[in-house]
Protein backbone atom coordinates (compact mmCIF):
# COMPACT_ATOMS: atom_id res chain seq x y z
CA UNK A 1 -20.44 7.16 44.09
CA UNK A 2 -21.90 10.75 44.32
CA UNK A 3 -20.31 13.80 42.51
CA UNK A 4 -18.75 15.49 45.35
CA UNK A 5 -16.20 11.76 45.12
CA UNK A 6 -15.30 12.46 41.45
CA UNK A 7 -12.59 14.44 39.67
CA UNK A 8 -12.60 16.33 36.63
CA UNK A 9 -9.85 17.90 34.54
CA UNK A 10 -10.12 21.02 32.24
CA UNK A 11 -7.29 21.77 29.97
CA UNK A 12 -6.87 25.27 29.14
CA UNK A 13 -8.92 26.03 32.35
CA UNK A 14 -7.42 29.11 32.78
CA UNK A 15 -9.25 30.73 29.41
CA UNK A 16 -12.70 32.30 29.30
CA UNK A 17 -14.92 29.21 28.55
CA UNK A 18 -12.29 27.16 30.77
CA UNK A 19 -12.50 29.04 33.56
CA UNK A 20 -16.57 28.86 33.42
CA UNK A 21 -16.01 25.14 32.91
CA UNK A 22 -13.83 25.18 36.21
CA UNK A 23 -17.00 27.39 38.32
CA UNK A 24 -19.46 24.91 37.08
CA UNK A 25 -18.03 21.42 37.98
CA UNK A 26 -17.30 23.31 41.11
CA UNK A 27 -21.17 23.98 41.54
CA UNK A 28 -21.90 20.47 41.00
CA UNK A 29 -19.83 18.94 43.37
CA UNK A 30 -16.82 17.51 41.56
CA UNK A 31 -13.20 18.15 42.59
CA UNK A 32 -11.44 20.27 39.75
CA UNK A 33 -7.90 19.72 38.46
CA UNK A 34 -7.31 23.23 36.19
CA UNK A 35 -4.65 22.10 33.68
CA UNK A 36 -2.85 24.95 32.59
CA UNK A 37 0.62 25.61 31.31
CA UNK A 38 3.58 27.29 33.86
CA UNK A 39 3.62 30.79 32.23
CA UNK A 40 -0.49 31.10 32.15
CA UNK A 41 -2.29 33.93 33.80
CA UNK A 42 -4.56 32.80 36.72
CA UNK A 43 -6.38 36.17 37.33
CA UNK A 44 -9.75 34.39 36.22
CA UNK A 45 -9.62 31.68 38.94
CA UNK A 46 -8.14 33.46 41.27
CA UNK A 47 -11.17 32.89 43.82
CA UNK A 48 -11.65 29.40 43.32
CA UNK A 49 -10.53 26.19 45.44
CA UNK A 50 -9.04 23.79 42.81
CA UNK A 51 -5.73 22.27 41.96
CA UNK A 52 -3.25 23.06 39.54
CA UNK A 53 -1.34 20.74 37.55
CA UNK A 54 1.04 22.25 35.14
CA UNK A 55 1.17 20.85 31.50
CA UNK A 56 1.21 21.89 27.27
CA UNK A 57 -0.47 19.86 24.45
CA UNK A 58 1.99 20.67 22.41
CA UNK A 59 4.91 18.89 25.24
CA UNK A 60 4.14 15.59 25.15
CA UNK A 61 6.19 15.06 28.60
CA UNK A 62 4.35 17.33 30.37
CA UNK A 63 1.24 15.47 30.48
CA UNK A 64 1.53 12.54 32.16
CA UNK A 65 1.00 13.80 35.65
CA UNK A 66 -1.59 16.45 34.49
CA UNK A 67 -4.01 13.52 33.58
CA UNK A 68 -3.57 10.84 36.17
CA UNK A 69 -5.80 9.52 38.73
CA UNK A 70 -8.96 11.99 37.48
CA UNK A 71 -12.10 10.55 36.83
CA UNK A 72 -12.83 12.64 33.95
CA UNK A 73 -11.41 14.94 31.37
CA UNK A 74 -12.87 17.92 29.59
CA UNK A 75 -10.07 19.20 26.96
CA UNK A 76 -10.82 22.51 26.01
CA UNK A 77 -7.23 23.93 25.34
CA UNK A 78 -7.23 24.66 22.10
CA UNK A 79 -6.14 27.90 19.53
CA UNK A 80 -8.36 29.83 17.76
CA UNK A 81 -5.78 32.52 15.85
CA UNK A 82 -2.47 32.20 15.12
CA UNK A 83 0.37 33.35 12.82
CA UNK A 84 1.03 30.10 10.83
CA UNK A 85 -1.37 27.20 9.70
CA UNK A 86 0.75 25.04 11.44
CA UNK A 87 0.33 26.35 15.03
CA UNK A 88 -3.29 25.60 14.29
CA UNK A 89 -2.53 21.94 13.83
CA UNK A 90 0.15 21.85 16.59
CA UNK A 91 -1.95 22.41 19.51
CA UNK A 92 -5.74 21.52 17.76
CA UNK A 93 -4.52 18.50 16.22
CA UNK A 94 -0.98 16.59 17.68
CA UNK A 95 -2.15 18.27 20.97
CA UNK A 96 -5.06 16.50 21.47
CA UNK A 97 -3.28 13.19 19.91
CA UNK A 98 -0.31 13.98 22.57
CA UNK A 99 -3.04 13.89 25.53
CA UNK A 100 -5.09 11.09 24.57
CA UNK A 101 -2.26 8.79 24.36
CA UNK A 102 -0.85 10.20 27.88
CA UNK A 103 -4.54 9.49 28.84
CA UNK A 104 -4.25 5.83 27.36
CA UNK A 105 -0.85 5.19 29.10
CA UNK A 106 -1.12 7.06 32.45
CA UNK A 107 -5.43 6.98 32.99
CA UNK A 108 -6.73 4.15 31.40
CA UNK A 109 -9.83 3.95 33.93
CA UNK A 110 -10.81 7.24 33.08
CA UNK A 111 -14.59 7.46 32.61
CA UNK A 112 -14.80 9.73 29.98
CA UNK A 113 -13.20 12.18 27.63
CA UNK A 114 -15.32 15.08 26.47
CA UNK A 115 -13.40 16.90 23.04
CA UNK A 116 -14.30 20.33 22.70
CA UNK A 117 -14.21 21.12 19.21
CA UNK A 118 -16.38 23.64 16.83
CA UNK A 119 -19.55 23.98 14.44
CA UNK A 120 -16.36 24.96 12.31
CA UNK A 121 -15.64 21.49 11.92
CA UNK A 122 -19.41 21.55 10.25
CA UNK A 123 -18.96 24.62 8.17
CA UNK A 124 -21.69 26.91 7.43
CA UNK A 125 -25.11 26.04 7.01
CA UNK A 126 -26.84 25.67 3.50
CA UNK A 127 -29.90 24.99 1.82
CA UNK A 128 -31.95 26.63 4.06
CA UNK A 129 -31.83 24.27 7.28
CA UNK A 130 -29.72 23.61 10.45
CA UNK A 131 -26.67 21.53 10.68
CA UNK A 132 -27.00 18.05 11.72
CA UNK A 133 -24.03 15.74 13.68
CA UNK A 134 -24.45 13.22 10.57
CA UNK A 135 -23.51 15.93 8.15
CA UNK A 136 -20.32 15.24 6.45
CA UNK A 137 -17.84 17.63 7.65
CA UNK A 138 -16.99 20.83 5.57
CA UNK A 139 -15.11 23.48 7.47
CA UNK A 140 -13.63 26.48 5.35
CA UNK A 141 -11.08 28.23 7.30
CA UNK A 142 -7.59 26.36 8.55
CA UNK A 143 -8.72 26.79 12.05
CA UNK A 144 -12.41 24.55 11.09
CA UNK A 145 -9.77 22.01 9.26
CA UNK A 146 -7.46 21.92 12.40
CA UNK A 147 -10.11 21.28 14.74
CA UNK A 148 -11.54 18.65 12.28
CA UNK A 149 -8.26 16.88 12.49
CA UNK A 150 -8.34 16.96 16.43
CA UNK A 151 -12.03 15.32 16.19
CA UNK A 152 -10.60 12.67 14.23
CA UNK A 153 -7.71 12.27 16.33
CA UNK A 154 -10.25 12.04 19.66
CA UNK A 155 -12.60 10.16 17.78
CA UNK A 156 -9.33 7.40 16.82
CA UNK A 157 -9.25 6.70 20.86
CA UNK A 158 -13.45 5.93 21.00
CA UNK A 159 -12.22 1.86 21.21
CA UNK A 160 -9.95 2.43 23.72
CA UNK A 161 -11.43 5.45 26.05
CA UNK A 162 -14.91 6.13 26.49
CA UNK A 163 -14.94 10.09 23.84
CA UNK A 164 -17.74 12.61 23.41
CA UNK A 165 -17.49 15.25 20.89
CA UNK A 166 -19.13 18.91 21.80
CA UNK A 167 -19.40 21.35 18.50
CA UNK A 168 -20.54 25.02 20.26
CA UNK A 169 -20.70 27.91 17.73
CA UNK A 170 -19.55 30.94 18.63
CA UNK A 171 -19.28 31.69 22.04
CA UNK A 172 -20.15 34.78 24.16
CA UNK A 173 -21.00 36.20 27.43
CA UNK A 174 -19.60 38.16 30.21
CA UNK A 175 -15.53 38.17 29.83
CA UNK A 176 -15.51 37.26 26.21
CA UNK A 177 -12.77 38.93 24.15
CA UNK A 178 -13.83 37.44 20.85
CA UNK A 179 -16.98 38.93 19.76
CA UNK A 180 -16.42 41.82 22.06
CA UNK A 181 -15.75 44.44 18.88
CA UNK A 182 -19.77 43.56 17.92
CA UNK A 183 -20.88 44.66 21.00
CA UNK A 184 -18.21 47.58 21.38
CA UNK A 185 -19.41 48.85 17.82
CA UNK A 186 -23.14 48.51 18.39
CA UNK A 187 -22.23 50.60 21.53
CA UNK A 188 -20.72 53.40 20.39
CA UNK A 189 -23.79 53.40 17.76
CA UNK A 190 -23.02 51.52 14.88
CA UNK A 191 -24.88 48.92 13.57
CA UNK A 192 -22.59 46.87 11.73
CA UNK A 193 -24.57 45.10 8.33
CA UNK A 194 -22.46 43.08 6.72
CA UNK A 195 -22.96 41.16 3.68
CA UNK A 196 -26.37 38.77 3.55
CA UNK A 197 -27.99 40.73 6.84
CA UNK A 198 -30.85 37.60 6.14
CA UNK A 199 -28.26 34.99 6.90
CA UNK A 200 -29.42 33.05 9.87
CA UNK A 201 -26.81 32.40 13.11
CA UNK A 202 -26.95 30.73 16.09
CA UNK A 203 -24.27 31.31 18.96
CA UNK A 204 -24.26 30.02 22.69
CA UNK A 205 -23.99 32.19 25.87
CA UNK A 206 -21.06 30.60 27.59
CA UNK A 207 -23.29 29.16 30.84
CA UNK A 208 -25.16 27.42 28.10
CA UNK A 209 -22.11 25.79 26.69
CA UNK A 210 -20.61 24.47 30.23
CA UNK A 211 -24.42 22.85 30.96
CA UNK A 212 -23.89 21.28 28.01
CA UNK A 213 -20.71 19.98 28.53
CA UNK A 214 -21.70 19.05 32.42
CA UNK A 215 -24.58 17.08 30.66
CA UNK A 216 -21.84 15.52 28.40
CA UNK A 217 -20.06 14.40 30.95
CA UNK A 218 -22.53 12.79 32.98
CA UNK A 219 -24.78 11.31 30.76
CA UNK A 220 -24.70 7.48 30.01
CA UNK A 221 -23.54 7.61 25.96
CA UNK A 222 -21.77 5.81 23.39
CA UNK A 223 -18.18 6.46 23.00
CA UNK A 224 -17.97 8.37 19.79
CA UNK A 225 -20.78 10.05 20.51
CA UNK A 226 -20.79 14.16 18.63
CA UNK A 227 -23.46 16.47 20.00
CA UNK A 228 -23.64 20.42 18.79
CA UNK A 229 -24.26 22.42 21.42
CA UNK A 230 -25.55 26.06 21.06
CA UNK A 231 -29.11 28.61 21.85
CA UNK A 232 -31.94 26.38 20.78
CA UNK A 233 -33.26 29.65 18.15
CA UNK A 234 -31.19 31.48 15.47
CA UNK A 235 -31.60 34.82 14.24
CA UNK A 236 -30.73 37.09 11.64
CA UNK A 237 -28.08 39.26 11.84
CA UNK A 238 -30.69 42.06 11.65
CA UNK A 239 -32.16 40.95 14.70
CA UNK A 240 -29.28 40.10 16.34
CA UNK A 241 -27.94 43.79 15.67
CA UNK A 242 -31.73 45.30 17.03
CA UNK A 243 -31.70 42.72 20.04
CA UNK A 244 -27.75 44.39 20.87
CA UNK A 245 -29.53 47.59 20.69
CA UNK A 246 -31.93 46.83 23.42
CA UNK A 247 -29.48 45.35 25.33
CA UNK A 248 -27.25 48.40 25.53
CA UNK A 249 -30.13 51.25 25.33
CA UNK A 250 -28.83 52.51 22.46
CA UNK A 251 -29.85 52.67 18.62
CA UNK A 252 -27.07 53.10 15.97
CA UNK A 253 -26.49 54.20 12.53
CA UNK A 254 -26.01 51.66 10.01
CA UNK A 255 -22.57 50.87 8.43
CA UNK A 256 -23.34 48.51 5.11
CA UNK A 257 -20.50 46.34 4.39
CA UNK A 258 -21.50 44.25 1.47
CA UNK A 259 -19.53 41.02 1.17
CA UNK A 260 -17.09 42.09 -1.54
CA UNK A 261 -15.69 45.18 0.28
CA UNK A 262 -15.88 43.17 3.69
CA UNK A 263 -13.67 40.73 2.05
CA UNK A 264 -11.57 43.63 0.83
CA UNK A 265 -11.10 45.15 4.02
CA UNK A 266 -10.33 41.73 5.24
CA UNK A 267 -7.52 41.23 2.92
CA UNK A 268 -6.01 44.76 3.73
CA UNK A 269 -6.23 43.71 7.58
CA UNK A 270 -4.63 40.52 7.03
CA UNK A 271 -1.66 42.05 5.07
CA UNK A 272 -1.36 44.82 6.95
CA UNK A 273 -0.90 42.86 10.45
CA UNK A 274 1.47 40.36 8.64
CA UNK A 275 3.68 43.08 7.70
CA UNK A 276 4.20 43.94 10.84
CA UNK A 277 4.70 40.27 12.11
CA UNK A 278 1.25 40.67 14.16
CA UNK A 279 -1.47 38.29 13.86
CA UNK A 280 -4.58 39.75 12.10
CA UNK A 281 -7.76 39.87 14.12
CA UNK A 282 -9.23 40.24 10.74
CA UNK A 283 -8.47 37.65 7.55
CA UNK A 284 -10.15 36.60 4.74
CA UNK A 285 -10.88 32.88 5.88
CA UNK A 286 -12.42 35.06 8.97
CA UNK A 287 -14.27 36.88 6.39
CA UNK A 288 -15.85 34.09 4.43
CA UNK A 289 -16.87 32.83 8.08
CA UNK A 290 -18.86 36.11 9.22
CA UNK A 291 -20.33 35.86 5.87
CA UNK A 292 -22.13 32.77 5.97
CA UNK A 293 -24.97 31.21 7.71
CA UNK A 294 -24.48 28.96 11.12
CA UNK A 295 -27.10 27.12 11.83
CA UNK A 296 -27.05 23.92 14.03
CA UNK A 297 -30.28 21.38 15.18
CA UNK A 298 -29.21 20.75 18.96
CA UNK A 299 -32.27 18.19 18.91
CA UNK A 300 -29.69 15.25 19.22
CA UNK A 301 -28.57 17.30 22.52
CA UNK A 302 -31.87 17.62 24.16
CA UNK A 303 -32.77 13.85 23.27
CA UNK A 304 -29.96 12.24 24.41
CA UNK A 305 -28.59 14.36 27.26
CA UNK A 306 -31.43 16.37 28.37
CA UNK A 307 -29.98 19.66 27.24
CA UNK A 308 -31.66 22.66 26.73
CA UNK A 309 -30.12 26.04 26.29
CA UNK A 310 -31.14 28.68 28.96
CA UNK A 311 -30.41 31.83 28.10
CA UNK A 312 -31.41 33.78 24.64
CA UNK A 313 -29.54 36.08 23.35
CA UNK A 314 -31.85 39.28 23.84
CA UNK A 315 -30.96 38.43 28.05
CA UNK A 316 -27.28 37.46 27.15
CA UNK A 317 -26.83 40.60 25.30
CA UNK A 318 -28.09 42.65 27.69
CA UNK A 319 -25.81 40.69 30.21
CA UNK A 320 -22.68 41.03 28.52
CA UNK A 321 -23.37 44.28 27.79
CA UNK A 322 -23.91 45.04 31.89
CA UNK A 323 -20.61 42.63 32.43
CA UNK A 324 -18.51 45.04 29.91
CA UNK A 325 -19.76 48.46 31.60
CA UNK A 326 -18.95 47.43 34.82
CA UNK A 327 -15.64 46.18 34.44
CA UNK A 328 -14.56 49.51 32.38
CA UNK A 329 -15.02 47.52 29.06
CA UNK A 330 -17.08 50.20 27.46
């Protein structure tokens, strides 16, 4: 049966990395099923041909006609910042519990279930080398611990649906919101140094992550099966910050933060917005995160599914950084 015969849903297709999901199945041939909740906004698939099928993690009684009949699954609805630990857990956790038993009940022939989840699950990198998958999990913010839980949870169903695992690291490219303020500051000529500038990172443009996840889905694996998926090189921050330069044209003064006032700051932003009853783009947990070092071997993905990332992140800076001027970003 060729690709154009087979029929994929992504949850939370209506977000930046699910709406990319949605234009690359698309590409390939596969009929896509966007699963997205009544009230979402749509603006981001606006152009494409695909169906809609209403439904929320978190409303277990929604689901069962979101997931039937598909031949395949990619849930990528998740939450990455919330108000209250519990929200994390909610929709990371009981959400992905909630949709694997609809898919046991409603889908059972579905040929696979791709989870994706985060090197936050990992935590950071230490003793001077890359993450592997075998690595006993250590994540050290809530969200990290939520997402854990969901792997778990995913990983529970690997006797009874076929399950791959993806952990991406931080995600970027054109239409991200998330790391947006790095490239707005390095913009308007800052170069932001904060704490351990020497700590090594790795992130993933976001056409990298949805090959990887097409690969995921295709491959022939083991149920069970976890696979990081990110830009085969890391960097410093100091290089990241000079390669941002480039990519914008523009060279920037530099704004130390060690990691004690960073932390500081973070604690004053994260009271501050809770005050107010606002969630904090800024929190301590977030700080301890942007402190540390992220580094992840993706030699398990180019082994086993033939990945290899694409794009560095000198082009996807200078990408993003074209994406953001155009659309009246910057």
């Amino acid at each position: 049966m060729s690709a154009n015969e087979k029929s994929i849903l992504i949850t939370g297709a209506n977000g930046f990395v699910g709406s990319r999901l949605c234009r690359r199945f698309l590409d390939q041939g596969y009929r896509v099923v966007a699963g997205v909740r009544p009230t979402a906004d749509l603006k981001l698939l606006d152009d494409l041909k695909i169906e809609y099928r209403h439904g929320d993690v978190t409303q277990p009684e929604t689901l069962p006609d979101m997931v039937r009949g598909v031949d395949y699954i990619v849930h990528n609805a998740g939450i990455v910042k919330a108000k209250k630990q519990d929200t994390y857990f909610a929709v990371n956790e009981r959400g992905t519990r909630s949709l694997c038993e609809a898919v046991v009940e409603h889908n059972p022939d579905v040929q696979k279930t791709v989870f994706i989840s985060s090197v936050a699950v990992a935590g950071p990198s230490t003793e001077g080398r890359p993450l592997k998958e075998t690595d006993p999990p250590n994540p050290i913010t809530t969200y990290g611990r939520s997402k854990l839980a969901g792997e778990q949870v995913a990983l529970s169903f690997a006797d009874r649906l076929p399950v791959a695992v993806i952990r991406p690291p931080g995600v970027y490219g054109p239409g991200d919101k998330e790391i947006f303020a790095i490239f707005q500051a390095v913009y308007r000529h800052i170069r932001p140094l904060i704490g351990d500038v020497n700590r090594r990172m790795q992130l993933v443009h976001v056409d990298d992550l949805t090959l990887g996840v097409s690969k995921a889905v295709a491959a022939s694996i083991d149920s069970g099966d976890i696979f990081f998926i990110a830009e085969g090189s890391s960097y410093t921050l100091t290089d990241m910050i000079g390669m941002l330069e480039s990519g914008c044209g523009k060279k920037g003064i530099p704004l130390v933060l060690p990691a004690p006032l960073f932390r500081l700051i973070a604690a004053v932003s994260e009271f501050s917005f809770r005050l107010v009853g606002a969630t904090p783009m800024l929190t301590r947990e977030k700080s301890r995160e942007l402190n540390a070092s992220w580094e992840v071997d993706v030699s398990r993905a180019r082994e086993i599914l033939g990945y290899e990332s694409q794009i560095p992140f000198a082009e996807g800076a200078r990408q993003t950084f074209d994406w953001y001027k155009k659309e009246g970003w910057l």
